[in-house]
N, C-alpha and C. Protein backbone atom coordinates (compact mmCIF):
# COMPACT_ATOMS: atom_id res chain seq x y z
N UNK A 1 0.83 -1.20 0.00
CA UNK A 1 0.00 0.00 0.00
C UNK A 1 0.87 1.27 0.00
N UNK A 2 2.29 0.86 0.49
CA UNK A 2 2.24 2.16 0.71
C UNK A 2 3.71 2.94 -0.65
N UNK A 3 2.82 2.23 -2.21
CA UNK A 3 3.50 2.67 -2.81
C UNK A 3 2.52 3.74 -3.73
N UNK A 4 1.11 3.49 -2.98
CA UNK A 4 -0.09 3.91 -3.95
C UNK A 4 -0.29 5.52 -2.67
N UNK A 5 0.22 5.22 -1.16
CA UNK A 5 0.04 6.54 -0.24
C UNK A 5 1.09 6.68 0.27
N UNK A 6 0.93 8.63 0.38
CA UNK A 6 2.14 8.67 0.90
C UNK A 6 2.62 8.46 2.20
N UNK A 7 4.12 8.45 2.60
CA UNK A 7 3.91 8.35 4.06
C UNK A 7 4.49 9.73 4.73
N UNK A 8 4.31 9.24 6.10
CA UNK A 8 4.56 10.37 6.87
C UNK A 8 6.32 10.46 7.17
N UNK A 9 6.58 11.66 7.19
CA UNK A 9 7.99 11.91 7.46
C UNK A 9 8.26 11.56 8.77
N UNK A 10 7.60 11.14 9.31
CA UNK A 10 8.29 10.81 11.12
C UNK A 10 8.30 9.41 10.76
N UNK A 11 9.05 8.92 11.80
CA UNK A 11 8.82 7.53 11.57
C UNK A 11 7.92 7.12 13.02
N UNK A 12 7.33 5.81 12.64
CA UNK A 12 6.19 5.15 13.29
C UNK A 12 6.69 5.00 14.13
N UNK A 13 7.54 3.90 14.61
CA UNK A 13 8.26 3.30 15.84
C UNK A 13 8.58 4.00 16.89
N UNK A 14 9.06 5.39 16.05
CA UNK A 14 9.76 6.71 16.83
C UNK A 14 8.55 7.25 17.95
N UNK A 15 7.20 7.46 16.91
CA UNK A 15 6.12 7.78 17.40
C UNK A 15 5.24 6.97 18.52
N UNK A 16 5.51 5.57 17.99
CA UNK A 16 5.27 4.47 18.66
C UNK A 16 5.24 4.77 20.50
N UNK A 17 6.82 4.92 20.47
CA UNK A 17 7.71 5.53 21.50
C UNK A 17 6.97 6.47 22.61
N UNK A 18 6.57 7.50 22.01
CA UNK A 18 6.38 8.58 22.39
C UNK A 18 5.08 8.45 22.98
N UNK A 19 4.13 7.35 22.35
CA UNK A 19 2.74 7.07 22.70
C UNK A 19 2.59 6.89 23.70
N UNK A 20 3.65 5.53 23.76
CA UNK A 20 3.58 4.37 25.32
C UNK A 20 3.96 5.35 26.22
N UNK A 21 5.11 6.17 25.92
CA UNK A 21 5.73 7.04 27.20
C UNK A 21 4.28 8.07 27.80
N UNK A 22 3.71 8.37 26.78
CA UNK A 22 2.28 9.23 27.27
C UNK A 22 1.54 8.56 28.07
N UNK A 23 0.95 6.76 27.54
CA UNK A 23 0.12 6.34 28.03
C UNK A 23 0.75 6.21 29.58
N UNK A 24 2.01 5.75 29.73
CA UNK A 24 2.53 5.24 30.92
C UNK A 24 1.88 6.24 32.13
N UNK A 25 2.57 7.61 31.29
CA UNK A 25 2.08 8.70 32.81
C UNK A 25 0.42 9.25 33.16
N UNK A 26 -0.61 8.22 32.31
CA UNK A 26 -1.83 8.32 33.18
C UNK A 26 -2.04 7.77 34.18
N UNK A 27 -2.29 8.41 35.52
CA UNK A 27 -2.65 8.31 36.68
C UNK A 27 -3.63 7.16 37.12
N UNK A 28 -4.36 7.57 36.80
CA UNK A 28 -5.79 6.76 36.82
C UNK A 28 -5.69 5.18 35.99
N UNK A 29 -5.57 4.20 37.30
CA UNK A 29 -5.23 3.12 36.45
C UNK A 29 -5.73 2.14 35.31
N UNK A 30 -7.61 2.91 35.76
CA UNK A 30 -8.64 1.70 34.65
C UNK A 30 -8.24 2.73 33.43
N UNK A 31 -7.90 4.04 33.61
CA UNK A 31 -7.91 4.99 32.12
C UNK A 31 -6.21 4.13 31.65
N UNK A 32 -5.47 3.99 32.42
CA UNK A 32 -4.13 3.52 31.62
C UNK A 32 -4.50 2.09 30.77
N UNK A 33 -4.89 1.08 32.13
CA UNK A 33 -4.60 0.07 31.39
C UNK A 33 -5.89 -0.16 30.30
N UNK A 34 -6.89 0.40 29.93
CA UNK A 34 -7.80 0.53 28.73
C UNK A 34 -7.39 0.97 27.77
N UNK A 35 -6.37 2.32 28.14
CA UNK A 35 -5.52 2.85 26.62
C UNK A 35 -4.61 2.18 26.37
N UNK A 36 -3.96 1.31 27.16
CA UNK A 36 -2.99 0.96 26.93
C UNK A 36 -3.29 -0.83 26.08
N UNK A 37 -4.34 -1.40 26.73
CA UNK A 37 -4.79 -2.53 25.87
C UNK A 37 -5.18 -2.29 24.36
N UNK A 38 -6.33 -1.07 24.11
CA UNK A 38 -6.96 -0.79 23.10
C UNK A 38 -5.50 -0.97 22.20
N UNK A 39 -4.53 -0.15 22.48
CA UNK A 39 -3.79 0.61 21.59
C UNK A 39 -2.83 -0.85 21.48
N UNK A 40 -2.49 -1.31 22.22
CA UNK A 40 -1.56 -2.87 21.86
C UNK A 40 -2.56 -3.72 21.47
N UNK A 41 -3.62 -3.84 20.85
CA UNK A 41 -4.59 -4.91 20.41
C UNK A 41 -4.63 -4.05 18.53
N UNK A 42 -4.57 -2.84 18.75
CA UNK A 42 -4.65 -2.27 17.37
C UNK A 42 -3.23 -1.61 17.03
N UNK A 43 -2.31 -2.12 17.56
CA UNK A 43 -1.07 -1.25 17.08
C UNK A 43 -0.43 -1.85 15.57
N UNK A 44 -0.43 -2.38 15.04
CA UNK A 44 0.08 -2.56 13.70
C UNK A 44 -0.78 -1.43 12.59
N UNK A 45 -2.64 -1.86 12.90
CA UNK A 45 -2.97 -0.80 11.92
C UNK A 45 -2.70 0.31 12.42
N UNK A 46 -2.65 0.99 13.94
CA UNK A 46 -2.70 1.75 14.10
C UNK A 46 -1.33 2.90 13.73
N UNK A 47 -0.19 2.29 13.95
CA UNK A 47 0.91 2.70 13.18
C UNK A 47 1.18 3.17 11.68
N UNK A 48 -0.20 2.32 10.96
CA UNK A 48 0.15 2.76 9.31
C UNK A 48 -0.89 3.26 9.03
N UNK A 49 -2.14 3.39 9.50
CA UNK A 49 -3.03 4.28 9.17
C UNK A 49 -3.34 5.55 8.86
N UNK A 50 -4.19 6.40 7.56
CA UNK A 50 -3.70 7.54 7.64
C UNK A 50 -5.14 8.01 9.06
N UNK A 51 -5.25 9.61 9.11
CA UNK A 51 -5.69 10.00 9.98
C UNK A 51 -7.28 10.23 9.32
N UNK A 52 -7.05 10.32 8.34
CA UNK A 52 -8.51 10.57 7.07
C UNK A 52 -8.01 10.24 5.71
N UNK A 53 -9.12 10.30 4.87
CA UNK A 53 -8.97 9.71 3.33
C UNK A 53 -8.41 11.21 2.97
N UNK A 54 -9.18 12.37 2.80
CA UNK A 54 -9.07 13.13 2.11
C UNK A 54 -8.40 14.96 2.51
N UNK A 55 -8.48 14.91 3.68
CA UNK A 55 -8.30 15.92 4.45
C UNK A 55 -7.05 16.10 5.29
N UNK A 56 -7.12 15.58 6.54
CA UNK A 56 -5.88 15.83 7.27
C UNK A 56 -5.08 14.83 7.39
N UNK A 57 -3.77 14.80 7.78
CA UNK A 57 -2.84 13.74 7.80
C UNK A 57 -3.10 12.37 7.23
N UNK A 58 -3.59 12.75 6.00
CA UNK A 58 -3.94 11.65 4.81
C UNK A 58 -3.37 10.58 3.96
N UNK A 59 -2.10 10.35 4.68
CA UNK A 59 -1.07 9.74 4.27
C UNK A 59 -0.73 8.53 5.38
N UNK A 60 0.31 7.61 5.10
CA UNK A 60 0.47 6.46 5.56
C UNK A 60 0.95 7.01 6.82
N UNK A 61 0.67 6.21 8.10
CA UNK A 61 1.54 6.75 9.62
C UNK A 61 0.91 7.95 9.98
N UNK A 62 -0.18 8.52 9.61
CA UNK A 62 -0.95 10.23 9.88
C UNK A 62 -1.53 9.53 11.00
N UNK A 63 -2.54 8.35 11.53
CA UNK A 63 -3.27 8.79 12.71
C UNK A 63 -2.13 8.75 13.83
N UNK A 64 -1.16 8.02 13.31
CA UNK A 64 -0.37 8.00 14.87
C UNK A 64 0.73 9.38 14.96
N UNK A 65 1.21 9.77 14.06
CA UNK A 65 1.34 11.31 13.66
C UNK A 65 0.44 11.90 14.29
N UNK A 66 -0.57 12.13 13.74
CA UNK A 66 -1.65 13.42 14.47
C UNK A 66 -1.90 12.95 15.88
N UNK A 67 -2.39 11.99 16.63
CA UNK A 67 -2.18 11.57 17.99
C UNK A 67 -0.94 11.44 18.98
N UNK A 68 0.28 11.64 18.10
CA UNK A 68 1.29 12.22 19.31
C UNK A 68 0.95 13.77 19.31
N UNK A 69 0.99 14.34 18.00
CA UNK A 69 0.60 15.81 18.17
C UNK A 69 -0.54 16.36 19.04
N UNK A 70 -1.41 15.83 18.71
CA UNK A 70 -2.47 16.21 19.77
C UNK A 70 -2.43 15.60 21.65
N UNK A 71 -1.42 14.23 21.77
CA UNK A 71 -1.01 14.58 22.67
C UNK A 71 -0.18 15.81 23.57
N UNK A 72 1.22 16.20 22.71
CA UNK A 72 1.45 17.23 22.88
C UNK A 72 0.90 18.61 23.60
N UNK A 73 -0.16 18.78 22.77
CA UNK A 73 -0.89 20.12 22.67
C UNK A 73 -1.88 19.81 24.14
N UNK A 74 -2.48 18.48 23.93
CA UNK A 74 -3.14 18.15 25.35
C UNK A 74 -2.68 18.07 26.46
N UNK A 75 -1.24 17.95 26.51
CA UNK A 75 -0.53 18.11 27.89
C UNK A 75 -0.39 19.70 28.66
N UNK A 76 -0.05 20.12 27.20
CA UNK A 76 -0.09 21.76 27.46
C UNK A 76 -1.09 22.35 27.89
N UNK A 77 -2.44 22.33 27.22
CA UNK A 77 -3.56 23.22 27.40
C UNK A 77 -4.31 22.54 28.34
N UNK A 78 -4.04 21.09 28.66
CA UNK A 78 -5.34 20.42 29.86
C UNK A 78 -4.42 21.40 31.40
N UNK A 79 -3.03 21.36 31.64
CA UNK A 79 -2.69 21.99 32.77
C UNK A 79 -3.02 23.38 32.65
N UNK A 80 -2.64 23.90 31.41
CA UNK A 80 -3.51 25.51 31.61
C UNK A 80 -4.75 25.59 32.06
N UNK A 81 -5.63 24.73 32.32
CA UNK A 81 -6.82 24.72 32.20
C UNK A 81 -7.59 23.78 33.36
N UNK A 82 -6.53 22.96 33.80
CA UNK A 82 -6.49 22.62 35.13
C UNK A 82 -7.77 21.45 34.98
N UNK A 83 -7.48 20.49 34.11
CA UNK A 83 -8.97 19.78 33.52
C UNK A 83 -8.47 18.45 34.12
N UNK A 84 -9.29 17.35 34.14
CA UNK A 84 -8.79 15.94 34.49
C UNK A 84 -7.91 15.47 33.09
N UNK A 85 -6.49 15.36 32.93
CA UNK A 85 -5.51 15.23 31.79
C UNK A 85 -5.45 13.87 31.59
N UNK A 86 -5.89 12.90 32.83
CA UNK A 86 -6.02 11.74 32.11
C UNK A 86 -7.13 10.97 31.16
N UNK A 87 -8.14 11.79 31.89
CA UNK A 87 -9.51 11.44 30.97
C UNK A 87 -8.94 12.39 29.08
N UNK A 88 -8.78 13.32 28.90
CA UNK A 88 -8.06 13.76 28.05
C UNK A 88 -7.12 13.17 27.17
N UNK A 89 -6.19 12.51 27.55
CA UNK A 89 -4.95 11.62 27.06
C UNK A 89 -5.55 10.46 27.07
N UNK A 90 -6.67 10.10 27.40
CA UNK A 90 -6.96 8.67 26.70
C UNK A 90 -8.43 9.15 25.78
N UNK A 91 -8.80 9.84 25.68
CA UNK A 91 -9.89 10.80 24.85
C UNK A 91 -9.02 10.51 23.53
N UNK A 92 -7.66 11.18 23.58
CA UNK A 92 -6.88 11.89 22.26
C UNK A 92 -6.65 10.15 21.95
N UNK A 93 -6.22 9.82 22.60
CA UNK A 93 -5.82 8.29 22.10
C UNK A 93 -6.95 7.08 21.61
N UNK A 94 -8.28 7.37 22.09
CA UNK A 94 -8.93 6.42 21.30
C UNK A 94 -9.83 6.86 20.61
N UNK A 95 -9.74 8.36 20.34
CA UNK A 95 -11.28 8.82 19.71
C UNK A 95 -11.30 8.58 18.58
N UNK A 96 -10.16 7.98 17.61
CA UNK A 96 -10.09 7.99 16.27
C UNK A 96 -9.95 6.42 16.03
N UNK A 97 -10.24 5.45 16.91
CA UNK A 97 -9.86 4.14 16.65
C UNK A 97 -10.99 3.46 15.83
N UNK A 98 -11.67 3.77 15.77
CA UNK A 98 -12.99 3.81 14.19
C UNK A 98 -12.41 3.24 13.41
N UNK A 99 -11.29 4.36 13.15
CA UNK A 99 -10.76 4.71 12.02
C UNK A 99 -10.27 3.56 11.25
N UNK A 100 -10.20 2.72 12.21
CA UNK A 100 -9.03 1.54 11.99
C UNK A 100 -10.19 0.15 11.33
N UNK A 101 -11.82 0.59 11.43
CA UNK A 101 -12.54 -0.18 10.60
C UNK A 101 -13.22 0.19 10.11
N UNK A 102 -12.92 1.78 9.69
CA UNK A 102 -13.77 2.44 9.16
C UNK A 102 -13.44 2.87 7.21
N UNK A 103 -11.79 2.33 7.47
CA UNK A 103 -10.91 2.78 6.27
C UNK A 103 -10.52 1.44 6.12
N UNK A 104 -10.60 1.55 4.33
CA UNK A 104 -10.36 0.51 3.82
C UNK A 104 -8.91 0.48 2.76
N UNK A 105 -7.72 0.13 3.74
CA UNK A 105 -6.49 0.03 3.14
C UNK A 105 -6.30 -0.75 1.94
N UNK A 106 -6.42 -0.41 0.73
CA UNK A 106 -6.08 -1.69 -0.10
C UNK A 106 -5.55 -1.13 -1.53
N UNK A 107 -6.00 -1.59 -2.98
CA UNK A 107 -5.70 -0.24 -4.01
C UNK A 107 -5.82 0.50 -3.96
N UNK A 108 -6.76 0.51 -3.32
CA UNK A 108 -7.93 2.29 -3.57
C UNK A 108 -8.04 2.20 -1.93
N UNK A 109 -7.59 3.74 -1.64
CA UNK A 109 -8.41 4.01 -0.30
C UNK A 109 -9.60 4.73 -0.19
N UNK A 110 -10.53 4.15 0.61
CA UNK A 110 -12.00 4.38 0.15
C UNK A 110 -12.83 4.15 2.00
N UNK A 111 -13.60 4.59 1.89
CA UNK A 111 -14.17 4.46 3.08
C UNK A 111 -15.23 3.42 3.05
N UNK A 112 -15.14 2.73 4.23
CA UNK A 112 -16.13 1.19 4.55
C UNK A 112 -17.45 1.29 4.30
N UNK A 113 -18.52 0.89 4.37
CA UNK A 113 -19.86 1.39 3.86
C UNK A 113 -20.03 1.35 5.56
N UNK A 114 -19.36 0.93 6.60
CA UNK A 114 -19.83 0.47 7.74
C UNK A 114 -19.73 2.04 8.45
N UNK A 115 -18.55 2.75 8.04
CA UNK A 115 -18.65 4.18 8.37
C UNK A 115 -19.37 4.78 7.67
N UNK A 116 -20.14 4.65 6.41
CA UNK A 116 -21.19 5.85 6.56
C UNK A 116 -22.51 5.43 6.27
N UNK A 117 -22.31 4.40 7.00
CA UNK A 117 -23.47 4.11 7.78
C UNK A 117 -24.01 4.29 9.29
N UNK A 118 -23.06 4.13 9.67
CA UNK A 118 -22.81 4.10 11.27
C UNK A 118 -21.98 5.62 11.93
N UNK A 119 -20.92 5.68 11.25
CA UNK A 119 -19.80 7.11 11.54
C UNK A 119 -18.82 6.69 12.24
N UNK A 120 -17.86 7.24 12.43
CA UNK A 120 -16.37 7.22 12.85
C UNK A 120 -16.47 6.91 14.54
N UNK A 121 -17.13 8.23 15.04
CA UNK A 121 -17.38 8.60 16.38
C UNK A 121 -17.84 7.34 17.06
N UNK A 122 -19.14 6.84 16.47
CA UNK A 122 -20.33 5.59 17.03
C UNK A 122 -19.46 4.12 16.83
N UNK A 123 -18.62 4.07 15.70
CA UNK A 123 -17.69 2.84 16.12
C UNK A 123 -16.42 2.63 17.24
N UNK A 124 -15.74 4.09 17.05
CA UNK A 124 -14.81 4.52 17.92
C UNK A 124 -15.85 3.86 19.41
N UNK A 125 -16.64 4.33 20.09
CA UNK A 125 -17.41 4.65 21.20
C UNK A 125 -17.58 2.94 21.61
N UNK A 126 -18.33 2.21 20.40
CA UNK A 126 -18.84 0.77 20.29
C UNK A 126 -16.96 -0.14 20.76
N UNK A 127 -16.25 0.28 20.05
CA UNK A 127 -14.79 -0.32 20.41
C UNK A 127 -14.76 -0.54 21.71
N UNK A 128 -14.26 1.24 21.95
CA UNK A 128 -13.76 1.48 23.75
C UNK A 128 -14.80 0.65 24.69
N UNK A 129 -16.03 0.67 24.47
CA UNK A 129 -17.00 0.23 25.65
C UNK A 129 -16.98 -1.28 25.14
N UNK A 130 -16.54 -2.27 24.26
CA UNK A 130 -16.12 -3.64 24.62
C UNK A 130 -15.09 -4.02 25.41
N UNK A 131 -14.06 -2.89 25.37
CA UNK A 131 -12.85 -2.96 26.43
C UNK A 131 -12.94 -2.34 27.86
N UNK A 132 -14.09 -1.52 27.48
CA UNK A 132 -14.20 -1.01 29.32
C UNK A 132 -14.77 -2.16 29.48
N UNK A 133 -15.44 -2.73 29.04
CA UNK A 133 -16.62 -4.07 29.72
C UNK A 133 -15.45 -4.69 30.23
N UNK A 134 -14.17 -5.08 29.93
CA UNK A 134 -13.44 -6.26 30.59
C UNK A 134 -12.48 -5.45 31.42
N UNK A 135 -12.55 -4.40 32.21
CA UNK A 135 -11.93 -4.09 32.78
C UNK A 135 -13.11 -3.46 34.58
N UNK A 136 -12.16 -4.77 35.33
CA UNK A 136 -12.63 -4.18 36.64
C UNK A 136 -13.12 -3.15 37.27
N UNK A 137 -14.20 -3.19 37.85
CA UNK A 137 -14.42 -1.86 38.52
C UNK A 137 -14.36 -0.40 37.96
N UNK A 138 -14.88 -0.59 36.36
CA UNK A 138 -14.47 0.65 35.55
C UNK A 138 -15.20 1.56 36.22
N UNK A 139 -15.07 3.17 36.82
CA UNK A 139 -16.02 4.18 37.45
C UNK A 139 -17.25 4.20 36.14
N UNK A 140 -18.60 4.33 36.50
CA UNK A 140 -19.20 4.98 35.49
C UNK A 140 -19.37 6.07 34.82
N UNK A 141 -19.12 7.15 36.25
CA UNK A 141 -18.75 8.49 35.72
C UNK A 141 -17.51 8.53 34.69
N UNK A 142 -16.32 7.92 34.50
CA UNK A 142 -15.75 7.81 33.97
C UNK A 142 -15.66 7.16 32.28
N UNK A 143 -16.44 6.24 32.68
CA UNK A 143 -16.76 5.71 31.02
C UNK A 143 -17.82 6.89 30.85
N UNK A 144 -18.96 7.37 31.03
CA UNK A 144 -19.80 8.37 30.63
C UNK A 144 -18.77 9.48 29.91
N UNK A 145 -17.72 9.77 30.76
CA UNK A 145 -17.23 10.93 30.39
C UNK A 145 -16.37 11.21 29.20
N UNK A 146 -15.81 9.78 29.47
CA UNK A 146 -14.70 9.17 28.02
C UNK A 146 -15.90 9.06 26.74
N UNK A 147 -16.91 8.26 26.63
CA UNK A 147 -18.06 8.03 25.78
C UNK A 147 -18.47 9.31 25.38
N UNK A 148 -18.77 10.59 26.06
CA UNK A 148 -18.87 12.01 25.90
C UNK A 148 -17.71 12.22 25.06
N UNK A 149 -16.89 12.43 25.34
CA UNK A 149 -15.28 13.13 24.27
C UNK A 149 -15.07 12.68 23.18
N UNK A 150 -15.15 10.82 22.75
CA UNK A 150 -15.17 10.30 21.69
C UNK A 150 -16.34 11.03 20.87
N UNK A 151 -17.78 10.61 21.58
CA UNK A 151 -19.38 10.98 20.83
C UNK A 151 -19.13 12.71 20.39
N UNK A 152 -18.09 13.24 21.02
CA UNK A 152 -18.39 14.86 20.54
C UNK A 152 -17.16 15.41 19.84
N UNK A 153 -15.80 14.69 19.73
CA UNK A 153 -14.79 15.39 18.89
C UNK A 153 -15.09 16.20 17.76
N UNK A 154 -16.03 15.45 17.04
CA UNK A 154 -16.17 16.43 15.88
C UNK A 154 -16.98 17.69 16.16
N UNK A 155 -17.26 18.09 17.14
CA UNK A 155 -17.86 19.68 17.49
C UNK A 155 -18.75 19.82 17.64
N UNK A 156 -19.69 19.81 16.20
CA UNK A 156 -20.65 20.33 15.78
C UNK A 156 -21.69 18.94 14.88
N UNK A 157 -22.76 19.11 14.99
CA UNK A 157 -23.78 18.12 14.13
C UNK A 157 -24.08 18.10 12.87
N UNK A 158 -23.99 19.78 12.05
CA UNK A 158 -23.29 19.32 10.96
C UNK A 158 -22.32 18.95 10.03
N UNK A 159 -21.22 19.06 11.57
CA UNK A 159 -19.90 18.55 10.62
C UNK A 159 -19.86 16.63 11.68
N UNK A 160 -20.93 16.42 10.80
CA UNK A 160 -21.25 14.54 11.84
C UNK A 160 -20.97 14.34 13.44
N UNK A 161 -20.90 14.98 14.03
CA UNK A 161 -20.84 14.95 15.50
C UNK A 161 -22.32 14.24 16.28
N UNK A 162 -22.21 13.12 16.84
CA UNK A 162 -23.67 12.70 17.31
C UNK A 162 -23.95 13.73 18.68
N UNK A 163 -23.08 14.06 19.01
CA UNK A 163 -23.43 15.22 20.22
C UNK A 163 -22.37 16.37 20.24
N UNK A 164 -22.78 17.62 20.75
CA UNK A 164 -21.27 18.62 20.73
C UNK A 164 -20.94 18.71 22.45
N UNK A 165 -19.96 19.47 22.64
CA UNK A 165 -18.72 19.23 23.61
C UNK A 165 -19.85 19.45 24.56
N UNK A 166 -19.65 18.91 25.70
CA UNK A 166 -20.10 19.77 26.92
C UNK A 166 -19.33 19.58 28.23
N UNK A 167 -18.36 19.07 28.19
CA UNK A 167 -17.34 19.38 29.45
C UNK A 167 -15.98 19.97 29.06
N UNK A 168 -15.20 20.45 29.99
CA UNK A 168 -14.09 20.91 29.53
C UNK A 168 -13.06 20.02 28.75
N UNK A 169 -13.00 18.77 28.78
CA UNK A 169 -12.51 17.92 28.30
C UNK A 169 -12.89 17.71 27.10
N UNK A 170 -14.08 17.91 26.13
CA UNK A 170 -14.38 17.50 25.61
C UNK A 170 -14.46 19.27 24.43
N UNK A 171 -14.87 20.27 24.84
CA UNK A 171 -14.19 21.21 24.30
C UNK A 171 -12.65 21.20 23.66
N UNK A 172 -11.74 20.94 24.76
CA UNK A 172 -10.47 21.23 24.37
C UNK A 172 -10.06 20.19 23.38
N UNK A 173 -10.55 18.32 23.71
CA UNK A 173 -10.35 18.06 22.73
C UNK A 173 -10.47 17.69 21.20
N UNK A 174 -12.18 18.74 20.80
CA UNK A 174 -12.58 18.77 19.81
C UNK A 174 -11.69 20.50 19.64
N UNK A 175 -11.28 21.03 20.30
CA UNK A 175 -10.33 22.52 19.58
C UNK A 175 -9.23 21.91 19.12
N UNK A 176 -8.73 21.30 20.14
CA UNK A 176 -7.17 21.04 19.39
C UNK A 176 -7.18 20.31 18.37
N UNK A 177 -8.00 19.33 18.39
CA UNK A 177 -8.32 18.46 17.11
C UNK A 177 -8.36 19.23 15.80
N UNK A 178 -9.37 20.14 15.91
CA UNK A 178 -9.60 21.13 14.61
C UNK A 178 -8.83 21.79 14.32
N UNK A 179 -7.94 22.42 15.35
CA UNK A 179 -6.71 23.10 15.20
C UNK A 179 -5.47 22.50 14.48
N UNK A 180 -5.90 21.33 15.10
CA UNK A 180 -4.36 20.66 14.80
C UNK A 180 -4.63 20.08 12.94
N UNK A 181 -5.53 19.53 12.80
CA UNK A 181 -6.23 18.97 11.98
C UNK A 181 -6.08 20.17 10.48
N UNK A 182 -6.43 21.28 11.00
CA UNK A 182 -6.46 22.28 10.44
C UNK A 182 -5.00 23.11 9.68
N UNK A 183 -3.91 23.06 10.52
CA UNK A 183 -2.45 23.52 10.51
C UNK A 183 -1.74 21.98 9.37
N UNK A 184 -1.92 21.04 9.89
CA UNK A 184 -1.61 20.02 9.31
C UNK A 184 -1.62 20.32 7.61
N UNK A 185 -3.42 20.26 7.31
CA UNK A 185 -3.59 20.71 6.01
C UNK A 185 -3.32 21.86 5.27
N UNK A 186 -3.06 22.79 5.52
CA UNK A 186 -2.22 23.91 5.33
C UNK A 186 -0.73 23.60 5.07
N UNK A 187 0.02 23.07 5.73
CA UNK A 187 1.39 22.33 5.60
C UNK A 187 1.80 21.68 4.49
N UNK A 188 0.75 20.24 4.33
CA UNK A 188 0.90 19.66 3.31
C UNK A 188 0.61 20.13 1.79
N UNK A 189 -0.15 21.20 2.07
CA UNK A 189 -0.59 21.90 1.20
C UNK A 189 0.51 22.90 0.59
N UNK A 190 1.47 23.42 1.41
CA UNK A 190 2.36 24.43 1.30
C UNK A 190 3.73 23.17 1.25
N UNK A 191 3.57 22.10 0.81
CA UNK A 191 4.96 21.03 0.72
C UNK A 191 4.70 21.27 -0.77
């Protein structure tokens, strides 16, 4: 595939790196070890996947590209802002894991009929909550809140959002998303 897309100038492994070191420093242990399963149960696609077909980090290695970046930015602005950073850092880390059966890697990259039927967000959501199910004593407030951030990244309802932000967590990480999402395409655009 990846003579038909392009790839990303970072390398994966590098990024790889940088993930685990993020996931490691969440606090909260059902939020670690959930991000940390999800993401070692999907790490091969998740390493070569782009981030979207047509738009942002659209190229081979983009979702894990754009998810260290938006880690980044989430470390920064959740302490400005004094928000729960672990619910956040596992927000940024699984809200796009859809993605991973929503895109169809092969000649042609093309989107699944299962995403637009269903959407990115509502598979992402359907994922995480088979893996909270096997994890002990998950808080409920906590899956509610994680289920909130995934269900609202995309903002707004007509840009496909099944709900928009309503906690601070879930603001910041549908801004940075757009932000980041946004700078990205501009970039590649100006390569």
């Amino acid at each position: 595939a990846s003579d038909l897309i392009p790839l990303s100038k970072k390398n994966p492994n590098e990024l790889w790196k940088e993930l685990d070191k993020e996931i490691n420093l969440i606090s909260k242990s059902h939020l670690k070890k959930l991000t940390r399963e999800i993401l070692k149960d999907h790490k091969n696609k998740f390493k070569i996947y782009p981030a979207s077909i047509s738009y942002h980090y659209n190229y081979q290695n983009g979702l894990i590209e754009q998810t260290v970046s938006l880690l980044k930015i989430a470390k920064q602005i959740g302490s400005h802002y004094e928000v729960d950073i672990d619910l956040l850092i596992s927000g940024v880390c699984l809200h796009q894991i859809g993605k991973l059966y929503s895109i169809n890697l092969g000649s042609v990259v093309s989107k699944s009929s299962h995403k637009s039927l269903v959407g990115n967000a509502i598979i992402s959501r359907d994922v995480v909550n088979k893996y909270i199910s096997k994890v002990k004593n998950f808080p409920d407030e906590d899956k509610l809140r994680l289920e909130h951030l995934i269900l609202s990244y995309q903002g707004r309802k007509e840009w496909q959002s099944p709900v928009e932000p309503q906690t601070l967590e879930a603001i910041l990480l549908h801004s940075i998303n757009f932000i980041d999402s946004k700078i990205n395409f501009m970039r590649r655009d100006e390569s």
